[in-house]
PDB file of N, CA and C in Angstrom:
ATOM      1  N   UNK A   1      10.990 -43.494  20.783  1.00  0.00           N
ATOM      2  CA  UNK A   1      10.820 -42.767  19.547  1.00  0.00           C
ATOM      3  C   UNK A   1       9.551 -41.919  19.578  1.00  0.00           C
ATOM      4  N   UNK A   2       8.493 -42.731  20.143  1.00  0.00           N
ATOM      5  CA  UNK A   2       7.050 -41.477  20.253  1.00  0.00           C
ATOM      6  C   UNK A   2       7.160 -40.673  20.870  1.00  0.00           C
ATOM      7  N   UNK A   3       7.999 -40.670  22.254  1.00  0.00           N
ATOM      8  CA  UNK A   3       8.308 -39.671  23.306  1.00  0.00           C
ATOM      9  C   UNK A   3       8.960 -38.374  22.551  1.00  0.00           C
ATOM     10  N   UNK A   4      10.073 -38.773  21.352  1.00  0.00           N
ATOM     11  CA  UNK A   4      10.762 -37.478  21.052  1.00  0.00           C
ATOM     12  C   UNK A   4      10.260 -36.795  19.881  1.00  0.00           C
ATOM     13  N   UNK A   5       9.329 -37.702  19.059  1.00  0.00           N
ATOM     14  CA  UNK A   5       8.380 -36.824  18.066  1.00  0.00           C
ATOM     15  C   UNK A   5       7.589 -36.490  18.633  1.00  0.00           C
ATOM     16  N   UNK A   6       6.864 -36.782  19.820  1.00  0.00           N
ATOM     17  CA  UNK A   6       5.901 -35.837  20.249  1.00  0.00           C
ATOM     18  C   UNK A   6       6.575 -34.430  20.909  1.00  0.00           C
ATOM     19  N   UNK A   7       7.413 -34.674  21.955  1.00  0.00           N
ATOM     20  CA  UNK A   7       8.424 -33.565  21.928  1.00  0.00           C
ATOM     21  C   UNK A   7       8.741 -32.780  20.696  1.00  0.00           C
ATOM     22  N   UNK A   8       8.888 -33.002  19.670  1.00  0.00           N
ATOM     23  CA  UNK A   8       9.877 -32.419  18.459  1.00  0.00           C
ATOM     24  C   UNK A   8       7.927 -31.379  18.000  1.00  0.00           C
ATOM     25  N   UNK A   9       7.130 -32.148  17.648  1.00  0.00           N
ATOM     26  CA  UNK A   9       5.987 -31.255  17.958  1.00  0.00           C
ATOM     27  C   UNK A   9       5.828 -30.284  18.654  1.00  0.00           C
ATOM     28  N   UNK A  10       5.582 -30.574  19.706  1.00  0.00           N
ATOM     29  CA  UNK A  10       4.746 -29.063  20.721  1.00  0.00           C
ATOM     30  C   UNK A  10       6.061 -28.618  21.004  1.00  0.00           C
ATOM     31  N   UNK A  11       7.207 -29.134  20.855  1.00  0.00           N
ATOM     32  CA  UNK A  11       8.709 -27.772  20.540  1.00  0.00           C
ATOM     33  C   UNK A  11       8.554 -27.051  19.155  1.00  0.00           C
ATOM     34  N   UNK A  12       7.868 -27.225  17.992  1.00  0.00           N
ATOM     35  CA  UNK A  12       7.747 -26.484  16.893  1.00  0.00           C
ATOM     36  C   UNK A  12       6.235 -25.812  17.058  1.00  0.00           C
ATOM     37  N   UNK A  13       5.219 -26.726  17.713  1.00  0.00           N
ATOM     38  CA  UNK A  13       4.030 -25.496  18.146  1.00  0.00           C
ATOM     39  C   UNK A  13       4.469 -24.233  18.577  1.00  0.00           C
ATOM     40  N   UNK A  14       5.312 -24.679  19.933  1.00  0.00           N
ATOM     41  CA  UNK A  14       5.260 -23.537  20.815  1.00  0.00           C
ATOM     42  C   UNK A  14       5.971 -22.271  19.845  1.00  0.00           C
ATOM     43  N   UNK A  15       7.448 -22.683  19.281  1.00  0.00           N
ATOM     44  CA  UNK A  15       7.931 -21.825  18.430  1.00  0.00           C
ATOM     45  C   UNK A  15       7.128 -20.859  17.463  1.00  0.00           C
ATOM     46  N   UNK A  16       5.895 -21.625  16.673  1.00  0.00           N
ATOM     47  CA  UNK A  16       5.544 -21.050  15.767  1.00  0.00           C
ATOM     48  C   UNK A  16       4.321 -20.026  15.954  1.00  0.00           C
ATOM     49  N   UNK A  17       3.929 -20.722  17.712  1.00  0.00           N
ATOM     50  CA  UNK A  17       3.209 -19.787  18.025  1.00  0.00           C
ATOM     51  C   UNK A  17       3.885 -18.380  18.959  1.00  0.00           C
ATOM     52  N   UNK A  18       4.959 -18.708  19.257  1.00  0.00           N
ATOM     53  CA  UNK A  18       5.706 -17.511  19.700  1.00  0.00           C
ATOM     54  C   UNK A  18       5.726 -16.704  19.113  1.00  0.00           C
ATOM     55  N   UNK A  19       6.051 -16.648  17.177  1.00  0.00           N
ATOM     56  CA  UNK A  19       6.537 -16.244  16.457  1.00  0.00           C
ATOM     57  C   UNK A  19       5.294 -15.446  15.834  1.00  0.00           C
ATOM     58  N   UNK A  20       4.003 -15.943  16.179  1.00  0.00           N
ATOM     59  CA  UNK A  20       2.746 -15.569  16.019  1.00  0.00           C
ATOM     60  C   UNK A  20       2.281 -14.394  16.799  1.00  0.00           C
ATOM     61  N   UNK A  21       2.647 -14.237  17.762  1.00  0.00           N
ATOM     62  CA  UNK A  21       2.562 -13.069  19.106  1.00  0.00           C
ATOM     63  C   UNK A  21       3.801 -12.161  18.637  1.00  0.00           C
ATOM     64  N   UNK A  22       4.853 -12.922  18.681  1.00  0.00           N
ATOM     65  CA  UNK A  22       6.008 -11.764  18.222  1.00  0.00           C
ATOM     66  C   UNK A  22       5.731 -10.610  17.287  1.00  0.00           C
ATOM     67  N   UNK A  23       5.114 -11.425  15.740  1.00  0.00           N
ATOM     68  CA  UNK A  23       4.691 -10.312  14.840  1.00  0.00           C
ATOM     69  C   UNK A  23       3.159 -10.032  14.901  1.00  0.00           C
ATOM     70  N   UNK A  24       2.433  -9.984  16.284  1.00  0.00           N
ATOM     71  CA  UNK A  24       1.444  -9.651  16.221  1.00  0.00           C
ATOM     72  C   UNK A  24       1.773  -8.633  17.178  1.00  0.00           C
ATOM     73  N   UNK A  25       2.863  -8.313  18.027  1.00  0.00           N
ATOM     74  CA  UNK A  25       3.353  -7.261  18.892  1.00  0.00           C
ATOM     75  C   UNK A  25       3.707  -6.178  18.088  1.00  0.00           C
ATOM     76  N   UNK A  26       4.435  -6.570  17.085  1.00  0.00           N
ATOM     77  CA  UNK A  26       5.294  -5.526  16.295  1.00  0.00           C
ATOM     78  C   UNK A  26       4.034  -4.823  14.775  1.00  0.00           C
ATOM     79  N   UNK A  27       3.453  -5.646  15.064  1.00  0.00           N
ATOM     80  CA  UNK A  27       2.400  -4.907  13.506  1.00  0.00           C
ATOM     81  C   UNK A  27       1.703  -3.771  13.826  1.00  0.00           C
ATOM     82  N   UNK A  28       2.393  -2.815  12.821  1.00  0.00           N
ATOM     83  CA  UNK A  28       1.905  -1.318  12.500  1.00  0.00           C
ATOM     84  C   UNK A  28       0.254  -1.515  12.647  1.00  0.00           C
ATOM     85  N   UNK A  29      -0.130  -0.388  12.871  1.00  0.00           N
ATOM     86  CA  UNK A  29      -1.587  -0.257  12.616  1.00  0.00           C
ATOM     87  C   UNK A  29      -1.798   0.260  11.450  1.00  0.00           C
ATOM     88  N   UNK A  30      -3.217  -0.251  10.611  1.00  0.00           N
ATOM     89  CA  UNK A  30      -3.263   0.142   9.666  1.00  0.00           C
ATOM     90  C   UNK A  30      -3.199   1.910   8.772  1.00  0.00           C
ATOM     91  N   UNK A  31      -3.715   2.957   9.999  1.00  0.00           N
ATOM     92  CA  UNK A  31      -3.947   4.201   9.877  1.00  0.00           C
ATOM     93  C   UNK A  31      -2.070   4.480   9.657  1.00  0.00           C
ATOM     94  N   UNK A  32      -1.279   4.039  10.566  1.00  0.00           N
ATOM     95  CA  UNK A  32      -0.050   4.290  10.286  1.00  0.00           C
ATOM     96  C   UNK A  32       0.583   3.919   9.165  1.00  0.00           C
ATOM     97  N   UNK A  33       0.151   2.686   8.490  1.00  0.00           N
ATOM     98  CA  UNK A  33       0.806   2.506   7.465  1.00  0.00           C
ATOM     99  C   UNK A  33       0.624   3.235   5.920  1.00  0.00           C
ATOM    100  N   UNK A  34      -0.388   3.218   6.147  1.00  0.00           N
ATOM    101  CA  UNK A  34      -1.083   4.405   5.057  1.00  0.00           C
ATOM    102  C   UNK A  34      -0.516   5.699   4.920  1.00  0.00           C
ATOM    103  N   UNK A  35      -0.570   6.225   6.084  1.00  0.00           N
ATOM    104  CA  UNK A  35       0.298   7.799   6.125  1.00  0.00           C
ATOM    105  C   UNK A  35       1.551   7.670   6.083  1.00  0.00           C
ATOM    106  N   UNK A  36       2.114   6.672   6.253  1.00  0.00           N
ATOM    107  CA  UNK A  36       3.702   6.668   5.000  1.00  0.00           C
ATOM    108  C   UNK A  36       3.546   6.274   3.640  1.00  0.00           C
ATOM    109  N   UNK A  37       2.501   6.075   2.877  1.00  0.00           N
ATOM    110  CA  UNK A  37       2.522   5.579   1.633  1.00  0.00           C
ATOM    111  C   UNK A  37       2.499   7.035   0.881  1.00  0.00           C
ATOM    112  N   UNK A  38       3.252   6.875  -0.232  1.00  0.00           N
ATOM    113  CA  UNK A  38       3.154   8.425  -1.222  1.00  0.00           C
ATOM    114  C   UNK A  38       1.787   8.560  -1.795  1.00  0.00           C
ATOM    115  N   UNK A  39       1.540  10.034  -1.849  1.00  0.00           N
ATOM    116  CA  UNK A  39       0.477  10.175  -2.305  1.00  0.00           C
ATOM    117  C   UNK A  39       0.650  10.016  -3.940  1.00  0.00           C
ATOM    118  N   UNK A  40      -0.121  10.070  -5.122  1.00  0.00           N
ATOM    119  CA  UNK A  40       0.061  10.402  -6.018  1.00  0.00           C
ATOM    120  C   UNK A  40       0.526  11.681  -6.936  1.00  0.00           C
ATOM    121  N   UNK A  41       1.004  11.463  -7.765  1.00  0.00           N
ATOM    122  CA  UNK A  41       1.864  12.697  -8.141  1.00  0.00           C
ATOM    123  C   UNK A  41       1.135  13.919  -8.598  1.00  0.00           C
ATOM    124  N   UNK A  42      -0.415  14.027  -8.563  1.00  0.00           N
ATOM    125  CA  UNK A  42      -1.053  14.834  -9.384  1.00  0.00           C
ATOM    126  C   UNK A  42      -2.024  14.812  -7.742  1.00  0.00           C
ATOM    127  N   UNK A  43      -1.539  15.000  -6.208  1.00  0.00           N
ATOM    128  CA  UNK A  43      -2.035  15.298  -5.144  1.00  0.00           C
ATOM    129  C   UNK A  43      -1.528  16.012  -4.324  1.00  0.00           C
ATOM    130  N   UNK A  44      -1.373  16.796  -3.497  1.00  0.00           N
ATOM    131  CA  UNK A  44      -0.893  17.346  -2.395  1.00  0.00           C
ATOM    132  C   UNK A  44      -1.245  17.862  -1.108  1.00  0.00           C
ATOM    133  N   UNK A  45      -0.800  18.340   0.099  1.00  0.00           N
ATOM    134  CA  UNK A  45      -1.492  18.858   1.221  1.00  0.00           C
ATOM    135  C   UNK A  45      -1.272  20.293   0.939  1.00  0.00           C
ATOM    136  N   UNK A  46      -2.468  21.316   1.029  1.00  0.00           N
ATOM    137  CA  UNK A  46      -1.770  22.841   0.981  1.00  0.00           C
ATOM    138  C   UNK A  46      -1.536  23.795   2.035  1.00  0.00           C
ATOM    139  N   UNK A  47      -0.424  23.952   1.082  1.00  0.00           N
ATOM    140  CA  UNK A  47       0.621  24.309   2.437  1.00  0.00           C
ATOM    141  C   UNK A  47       0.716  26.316   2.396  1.00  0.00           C
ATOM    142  N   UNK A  48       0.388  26.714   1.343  1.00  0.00           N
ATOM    143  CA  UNK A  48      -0.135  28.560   0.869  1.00  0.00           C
ATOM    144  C   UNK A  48      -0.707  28.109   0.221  1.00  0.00           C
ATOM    145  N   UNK A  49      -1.672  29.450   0.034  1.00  0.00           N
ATOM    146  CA  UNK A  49      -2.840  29.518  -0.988  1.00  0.00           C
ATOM    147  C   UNK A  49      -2.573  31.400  -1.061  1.00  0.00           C
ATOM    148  N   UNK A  50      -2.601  31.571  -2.671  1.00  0.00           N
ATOM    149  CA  UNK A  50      -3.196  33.299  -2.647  1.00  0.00           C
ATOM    150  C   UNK A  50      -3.933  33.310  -4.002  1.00  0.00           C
ATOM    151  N   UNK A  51      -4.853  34.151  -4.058  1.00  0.00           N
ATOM    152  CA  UNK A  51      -6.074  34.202  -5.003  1.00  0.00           C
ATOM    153  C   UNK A  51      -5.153  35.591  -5.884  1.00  0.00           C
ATOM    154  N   UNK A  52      -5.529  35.744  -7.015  1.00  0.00           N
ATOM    155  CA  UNK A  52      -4.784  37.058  -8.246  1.00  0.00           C
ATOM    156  C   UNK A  52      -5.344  36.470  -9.325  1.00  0.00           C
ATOM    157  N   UNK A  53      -5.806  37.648 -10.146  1.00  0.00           N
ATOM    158  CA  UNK A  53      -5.625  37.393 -11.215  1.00  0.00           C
ATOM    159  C   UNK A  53      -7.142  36.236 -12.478  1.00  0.00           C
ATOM    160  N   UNK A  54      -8.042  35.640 -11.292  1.00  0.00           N
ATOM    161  CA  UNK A  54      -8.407  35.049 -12.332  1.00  0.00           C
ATOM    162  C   UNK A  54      -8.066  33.705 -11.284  1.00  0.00           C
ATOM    163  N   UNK A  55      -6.795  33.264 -11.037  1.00  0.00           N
ATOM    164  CA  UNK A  55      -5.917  32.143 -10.119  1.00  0.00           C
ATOM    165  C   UNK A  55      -6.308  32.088  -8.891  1.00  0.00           C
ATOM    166  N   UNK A  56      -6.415  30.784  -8.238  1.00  0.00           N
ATOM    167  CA  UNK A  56      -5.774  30.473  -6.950  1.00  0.00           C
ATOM    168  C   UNK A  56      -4.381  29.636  -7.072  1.00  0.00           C
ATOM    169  N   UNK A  57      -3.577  30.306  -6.620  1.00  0.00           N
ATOM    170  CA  UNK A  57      -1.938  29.833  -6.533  1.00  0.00           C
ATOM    171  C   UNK A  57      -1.883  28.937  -4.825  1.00  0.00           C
ATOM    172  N   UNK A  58      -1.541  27.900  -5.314  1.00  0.00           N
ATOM    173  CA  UNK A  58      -1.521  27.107  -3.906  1.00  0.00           C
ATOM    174  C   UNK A  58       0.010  26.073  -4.105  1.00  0.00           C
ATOM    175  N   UNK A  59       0.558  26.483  -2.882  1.00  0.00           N
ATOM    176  CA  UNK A  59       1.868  25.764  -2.788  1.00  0.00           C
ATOM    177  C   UNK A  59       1.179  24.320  -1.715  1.00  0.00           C
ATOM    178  N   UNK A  60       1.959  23.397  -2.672  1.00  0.00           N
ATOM    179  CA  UNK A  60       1.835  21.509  -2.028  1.00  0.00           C
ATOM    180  C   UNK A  60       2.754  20.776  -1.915  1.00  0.00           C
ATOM    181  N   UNK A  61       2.041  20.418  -0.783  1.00  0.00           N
ATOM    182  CA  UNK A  61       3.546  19.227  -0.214  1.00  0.00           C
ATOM    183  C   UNK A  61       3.058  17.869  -0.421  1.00  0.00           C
ATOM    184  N   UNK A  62       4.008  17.111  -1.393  1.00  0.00           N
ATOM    185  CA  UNK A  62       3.460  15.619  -1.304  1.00  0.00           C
ATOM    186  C   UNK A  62       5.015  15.215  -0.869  1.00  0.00           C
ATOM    187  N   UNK A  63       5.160  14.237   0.068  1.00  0.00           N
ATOM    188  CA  UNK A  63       5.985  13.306   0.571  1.00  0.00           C
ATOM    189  C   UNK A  63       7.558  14.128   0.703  1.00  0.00           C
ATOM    190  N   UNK A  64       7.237  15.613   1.403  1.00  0.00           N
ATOM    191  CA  UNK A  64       8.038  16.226   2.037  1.00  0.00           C
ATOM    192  C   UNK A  64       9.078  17.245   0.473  1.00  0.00           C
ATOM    193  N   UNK A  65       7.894  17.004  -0.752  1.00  0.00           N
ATOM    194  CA  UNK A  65       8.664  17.836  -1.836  1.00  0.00           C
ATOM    195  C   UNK A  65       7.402  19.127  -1.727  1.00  0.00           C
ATOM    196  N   UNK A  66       8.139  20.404  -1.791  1.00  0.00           N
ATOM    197  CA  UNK A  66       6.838  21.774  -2.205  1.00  0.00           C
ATOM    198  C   UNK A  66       6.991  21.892  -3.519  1.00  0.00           C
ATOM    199  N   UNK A  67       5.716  22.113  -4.260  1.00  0.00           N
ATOM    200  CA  UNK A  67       5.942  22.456  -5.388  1.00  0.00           C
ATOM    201  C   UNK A  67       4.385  23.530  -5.514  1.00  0.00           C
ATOM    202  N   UNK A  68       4.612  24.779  -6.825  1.00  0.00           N
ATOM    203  CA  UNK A  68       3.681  24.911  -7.041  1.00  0.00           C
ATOM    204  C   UNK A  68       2.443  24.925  -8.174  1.00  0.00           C
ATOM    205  N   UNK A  69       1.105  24.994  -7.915  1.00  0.00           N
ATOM    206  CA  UNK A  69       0.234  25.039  -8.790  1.00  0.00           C
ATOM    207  C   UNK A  69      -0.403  26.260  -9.031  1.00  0.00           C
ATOM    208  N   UNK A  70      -1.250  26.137 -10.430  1.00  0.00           N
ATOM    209  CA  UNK A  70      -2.054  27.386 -10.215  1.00  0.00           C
ATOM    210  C   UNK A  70      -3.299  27.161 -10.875  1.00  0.00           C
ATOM    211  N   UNK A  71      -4.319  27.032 -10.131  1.00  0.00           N
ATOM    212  CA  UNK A  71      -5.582  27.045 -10.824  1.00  0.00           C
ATOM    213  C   UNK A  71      -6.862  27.695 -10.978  1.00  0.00           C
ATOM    214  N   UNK A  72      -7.698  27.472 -11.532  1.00  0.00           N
ATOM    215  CA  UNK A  72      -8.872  28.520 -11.863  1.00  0.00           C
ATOM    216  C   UNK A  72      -9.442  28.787 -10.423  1.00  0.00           C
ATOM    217  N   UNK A  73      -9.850  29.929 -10.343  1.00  0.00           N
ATOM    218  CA  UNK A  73     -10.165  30.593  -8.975  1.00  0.00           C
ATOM    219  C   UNK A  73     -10.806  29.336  -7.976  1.00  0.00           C
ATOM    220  N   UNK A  74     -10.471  29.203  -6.904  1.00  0.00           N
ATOM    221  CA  UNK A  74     -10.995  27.958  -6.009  1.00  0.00           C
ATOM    222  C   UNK A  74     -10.723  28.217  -4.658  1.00  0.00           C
ATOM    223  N   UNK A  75     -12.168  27.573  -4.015  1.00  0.00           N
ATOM    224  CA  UNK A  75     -12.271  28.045  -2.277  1.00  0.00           C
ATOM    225  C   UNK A  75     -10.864  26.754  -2.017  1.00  0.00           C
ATOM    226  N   UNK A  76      -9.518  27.191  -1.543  1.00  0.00           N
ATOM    227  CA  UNK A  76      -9.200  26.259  -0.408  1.00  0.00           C
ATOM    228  C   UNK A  76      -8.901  26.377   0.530  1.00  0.00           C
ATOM    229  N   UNK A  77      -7.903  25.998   1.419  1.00  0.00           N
ATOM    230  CA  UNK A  77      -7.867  26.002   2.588  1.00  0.00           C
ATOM    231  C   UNK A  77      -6.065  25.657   3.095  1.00  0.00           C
ATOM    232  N   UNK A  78      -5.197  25.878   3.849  1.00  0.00           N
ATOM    233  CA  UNK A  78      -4.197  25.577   4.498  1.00  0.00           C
ATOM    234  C   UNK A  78      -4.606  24.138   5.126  1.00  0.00           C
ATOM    235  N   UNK A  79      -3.913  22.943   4.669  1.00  0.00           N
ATOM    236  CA  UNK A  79      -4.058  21.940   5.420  1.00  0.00           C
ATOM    237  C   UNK A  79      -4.995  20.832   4.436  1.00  0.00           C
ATOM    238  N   UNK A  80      -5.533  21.529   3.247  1.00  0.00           N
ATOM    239  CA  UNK A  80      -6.981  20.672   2.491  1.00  0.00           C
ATOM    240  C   UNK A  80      -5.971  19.632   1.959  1.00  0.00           C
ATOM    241  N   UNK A  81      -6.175  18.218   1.060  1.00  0.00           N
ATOM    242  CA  UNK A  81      -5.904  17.594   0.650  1.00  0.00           C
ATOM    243  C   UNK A  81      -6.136  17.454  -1.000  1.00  0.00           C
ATOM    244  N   UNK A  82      -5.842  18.098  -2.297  1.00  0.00           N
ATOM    245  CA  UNK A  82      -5.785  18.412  -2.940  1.00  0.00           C
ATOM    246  C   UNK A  82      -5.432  17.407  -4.101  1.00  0.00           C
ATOM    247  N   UNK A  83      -6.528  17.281  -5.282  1.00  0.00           N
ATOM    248  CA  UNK A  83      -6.055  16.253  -6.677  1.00  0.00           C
ATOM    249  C   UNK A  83      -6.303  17.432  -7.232  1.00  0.00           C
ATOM    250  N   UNK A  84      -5.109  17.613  -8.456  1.00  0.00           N
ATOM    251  CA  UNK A  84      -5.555  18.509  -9.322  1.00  0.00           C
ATOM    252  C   UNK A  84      -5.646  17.346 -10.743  1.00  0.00           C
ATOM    253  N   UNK A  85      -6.208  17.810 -12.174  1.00  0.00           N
ATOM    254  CA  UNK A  85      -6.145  17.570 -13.226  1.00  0.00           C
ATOM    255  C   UNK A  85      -5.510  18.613 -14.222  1.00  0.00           C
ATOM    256  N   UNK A  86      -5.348  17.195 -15.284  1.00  0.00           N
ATOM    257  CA  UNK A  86      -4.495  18.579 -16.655  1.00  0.00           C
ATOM    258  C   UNK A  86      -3.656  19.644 -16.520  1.00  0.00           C
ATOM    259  N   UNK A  87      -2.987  19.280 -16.213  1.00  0.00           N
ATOM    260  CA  UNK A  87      -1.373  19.619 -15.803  1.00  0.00           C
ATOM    261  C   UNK A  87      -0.442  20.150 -16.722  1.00  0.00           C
ATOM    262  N   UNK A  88       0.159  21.445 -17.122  1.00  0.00           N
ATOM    263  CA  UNK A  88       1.062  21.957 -17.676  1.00  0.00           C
ATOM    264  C   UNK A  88       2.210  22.619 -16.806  1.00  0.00           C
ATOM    265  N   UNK A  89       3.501  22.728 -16.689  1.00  0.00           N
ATOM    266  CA  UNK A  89       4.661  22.678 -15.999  1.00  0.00           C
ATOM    267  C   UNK A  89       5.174  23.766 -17.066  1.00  0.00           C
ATOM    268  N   UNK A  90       5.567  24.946 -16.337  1.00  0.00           N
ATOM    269  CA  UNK A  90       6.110  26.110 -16.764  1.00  0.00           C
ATOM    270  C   UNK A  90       7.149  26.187 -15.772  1.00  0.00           C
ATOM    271  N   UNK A  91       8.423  26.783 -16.136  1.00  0.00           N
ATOM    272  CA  UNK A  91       9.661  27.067 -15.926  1.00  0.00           C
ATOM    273  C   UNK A  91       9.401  28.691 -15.828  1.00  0.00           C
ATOM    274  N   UNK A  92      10.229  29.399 -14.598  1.00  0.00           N
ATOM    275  CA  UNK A  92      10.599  30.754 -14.205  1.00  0.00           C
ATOM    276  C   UNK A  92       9.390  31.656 -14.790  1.00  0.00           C
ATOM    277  N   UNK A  93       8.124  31.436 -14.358  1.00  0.00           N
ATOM    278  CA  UNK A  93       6.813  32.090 -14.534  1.00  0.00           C
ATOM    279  C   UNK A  93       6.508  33.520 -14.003  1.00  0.00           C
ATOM    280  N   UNK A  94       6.606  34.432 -14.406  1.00  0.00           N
ATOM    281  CA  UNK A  94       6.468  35.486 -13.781  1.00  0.00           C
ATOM    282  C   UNK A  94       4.617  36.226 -13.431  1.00  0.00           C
ATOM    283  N   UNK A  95       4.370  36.499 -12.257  1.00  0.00           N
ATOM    284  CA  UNK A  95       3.101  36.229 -12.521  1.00  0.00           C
ATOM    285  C   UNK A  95       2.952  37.929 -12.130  1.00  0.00           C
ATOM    286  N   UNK A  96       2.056  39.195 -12.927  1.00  0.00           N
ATOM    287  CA  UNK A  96       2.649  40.103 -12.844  1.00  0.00           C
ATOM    288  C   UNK A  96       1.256  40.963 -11.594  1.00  0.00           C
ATOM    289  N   UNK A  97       0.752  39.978 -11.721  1.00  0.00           N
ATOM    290  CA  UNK A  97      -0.682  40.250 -10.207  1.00  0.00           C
ATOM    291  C   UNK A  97      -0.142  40.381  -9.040  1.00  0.00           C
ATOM    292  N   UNK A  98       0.804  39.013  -8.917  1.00  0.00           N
ATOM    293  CA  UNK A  98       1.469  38.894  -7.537  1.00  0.00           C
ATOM    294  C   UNK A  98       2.978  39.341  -7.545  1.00  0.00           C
ATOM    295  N   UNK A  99       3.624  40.203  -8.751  1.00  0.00           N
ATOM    296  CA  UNK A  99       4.797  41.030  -8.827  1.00  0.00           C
ATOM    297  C   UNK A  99       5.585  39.622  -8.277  1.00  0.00           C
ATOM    298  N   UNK A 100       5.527  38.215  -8.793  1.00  0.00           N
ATOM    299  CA  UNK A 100       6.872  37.170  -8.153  1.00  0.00           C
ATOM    300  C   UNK A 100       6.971  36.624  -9.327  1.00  0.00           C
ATOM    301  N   UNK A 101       8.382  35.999  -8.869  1.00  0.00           N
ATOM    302  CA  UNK A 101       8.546  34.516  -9.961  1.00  0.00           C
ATOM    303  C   UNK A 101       8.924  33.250  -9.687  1.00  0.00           C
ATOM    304  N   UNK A 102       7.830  32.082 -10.349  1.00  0.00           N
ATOM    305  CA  UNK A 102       8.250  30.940  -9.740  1.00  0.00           C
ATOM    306  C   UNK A 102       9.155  30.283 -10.533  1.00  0.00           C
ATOM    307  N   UNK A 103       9.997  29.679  -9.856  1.00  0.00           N
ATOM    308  CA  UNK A 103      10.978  28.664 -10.753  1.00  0.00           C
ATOM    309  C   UNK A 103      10.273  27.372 -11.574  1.00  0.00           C
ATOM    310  N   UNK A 104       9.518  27.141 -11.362  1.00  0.00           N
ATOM    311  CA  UNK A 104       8.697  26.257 -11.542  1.00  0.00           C
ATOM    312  C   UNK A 104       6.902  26.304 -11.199  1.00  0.00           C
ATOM    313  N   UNK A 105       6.186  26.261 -11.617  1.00  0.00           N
ATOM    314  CA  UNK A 105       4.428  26.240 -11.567  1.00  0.00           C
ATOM    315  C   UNK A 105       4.156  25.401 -12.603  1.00  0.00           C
ATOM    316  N   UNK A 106       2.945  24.647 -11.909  1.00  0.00           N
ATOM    317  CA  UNK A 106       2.198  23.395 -12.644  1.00  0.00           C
ATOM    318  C   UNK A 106       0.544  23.929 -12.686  1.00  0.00           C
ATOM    319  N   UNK A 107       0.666  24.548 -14.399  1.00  0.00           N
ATOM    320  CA  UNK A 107      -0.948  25.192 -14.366  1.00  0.00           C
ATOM    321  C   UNK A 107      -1.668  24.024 -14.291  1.00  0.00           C
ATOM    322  N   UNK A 108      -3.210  23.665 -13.937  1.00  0.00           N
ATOM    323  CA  UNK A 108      -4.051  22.976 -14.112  1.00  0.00           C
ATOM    324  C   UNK A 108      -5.518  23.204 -14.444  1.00  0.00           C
ATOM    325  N   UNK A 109      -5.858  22.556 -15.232  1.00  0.00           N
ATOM    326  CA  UNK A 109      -7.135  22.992 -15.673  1.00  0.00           C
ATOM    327  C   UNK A 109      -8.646  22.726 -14.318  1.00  0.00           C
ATOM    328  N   UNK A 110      -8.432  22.040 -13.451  1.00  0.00           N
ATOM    329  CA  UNK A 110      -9.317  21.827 -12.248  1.00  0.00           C
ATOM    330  C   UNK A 110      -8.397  21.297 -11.150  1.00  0.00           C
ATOM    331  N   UNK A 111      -9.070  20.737  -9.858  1.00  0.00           N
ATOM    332  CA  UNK A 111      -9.122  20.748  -8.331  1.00  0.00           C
ATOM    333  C   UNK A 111      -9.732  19.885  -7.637  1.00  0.00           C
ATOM    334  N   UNK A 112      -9.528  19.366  -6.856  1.00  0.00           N
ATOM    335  CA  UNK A 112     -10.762  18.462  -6.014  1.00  0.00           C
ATOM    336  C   UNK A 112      -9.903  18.336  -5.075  1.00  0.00           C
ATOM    337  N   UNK A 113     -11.026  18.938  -4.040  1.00  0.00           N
ATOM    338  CA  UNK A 113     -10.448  18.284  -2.667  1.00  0.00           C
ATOM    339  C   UNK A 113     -10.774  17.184  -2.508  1.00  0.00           C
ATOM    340  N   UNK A 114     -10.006  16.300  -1.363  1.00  0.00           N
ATOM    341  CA  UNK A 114     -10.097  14.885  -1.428  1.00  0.00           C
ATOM    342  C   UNK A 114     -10.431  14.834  -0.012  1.00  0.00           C
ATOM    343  N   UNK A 115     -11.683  14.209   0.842  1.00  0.00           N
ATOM    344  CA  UNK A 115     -11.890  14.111   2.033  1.00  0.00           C
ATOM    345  C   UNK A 115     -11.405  12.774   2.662  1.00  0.00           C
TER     346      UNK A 115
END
């Protein structure tokens, strides 16, 4: 009987330490897991930027949706990481600086890049 509980032991060690290496093989790194998490809905990466008017108009991509904004004149950049605040959502905006129209623009009252 001691022979096969000690057996029945270091047969559930070994298992549980297998199982310990197994998901220590397979675990994401942390930098990866992060860059699949959604950003927040009031963030984006910019993807255009054009200055008119008073505006910087900057098109953003959060989690593979473009949408655009438009805010008080601001240095950015292609690629910056972007929180805006105070948020108003206008439908088929015609903007008559840049002679276009968006189906959608989200004015905002400020900007912050996010490093």
């Amino acid at each position: 009987m001691k022979i096969s509980f000690l057996s029945l032991v270091i047969l559930l060690g070994c298992s549980l330490f297998n199982s310990a290496s197994v998901m220590a093989l397979h675990h994401e790194p942390q930098n990866a897991r992060e860059s699949k998490e959604k950003m927040p809905d009031n963030e984006g990466i910019v993807v255009d930027t054009m200055d008119a008017g008073g505006y910087t108009y900057m098109e953003l991509e959060n989690s593979g949706h473009k949408f655009w904004i438009a805010a008080p004149t601001t240095q950015v950049n292609k690629g910056d990481h972007i929180r805006y605040f105070g948020s108003m959502v206008m439908s088929n905006f015609t903007s008559k600086t840049l002679n276009r129209t968006f189906s959608t623009i989200v004015f905002v009252t400020s900007t912050q890049i996010k490093k």
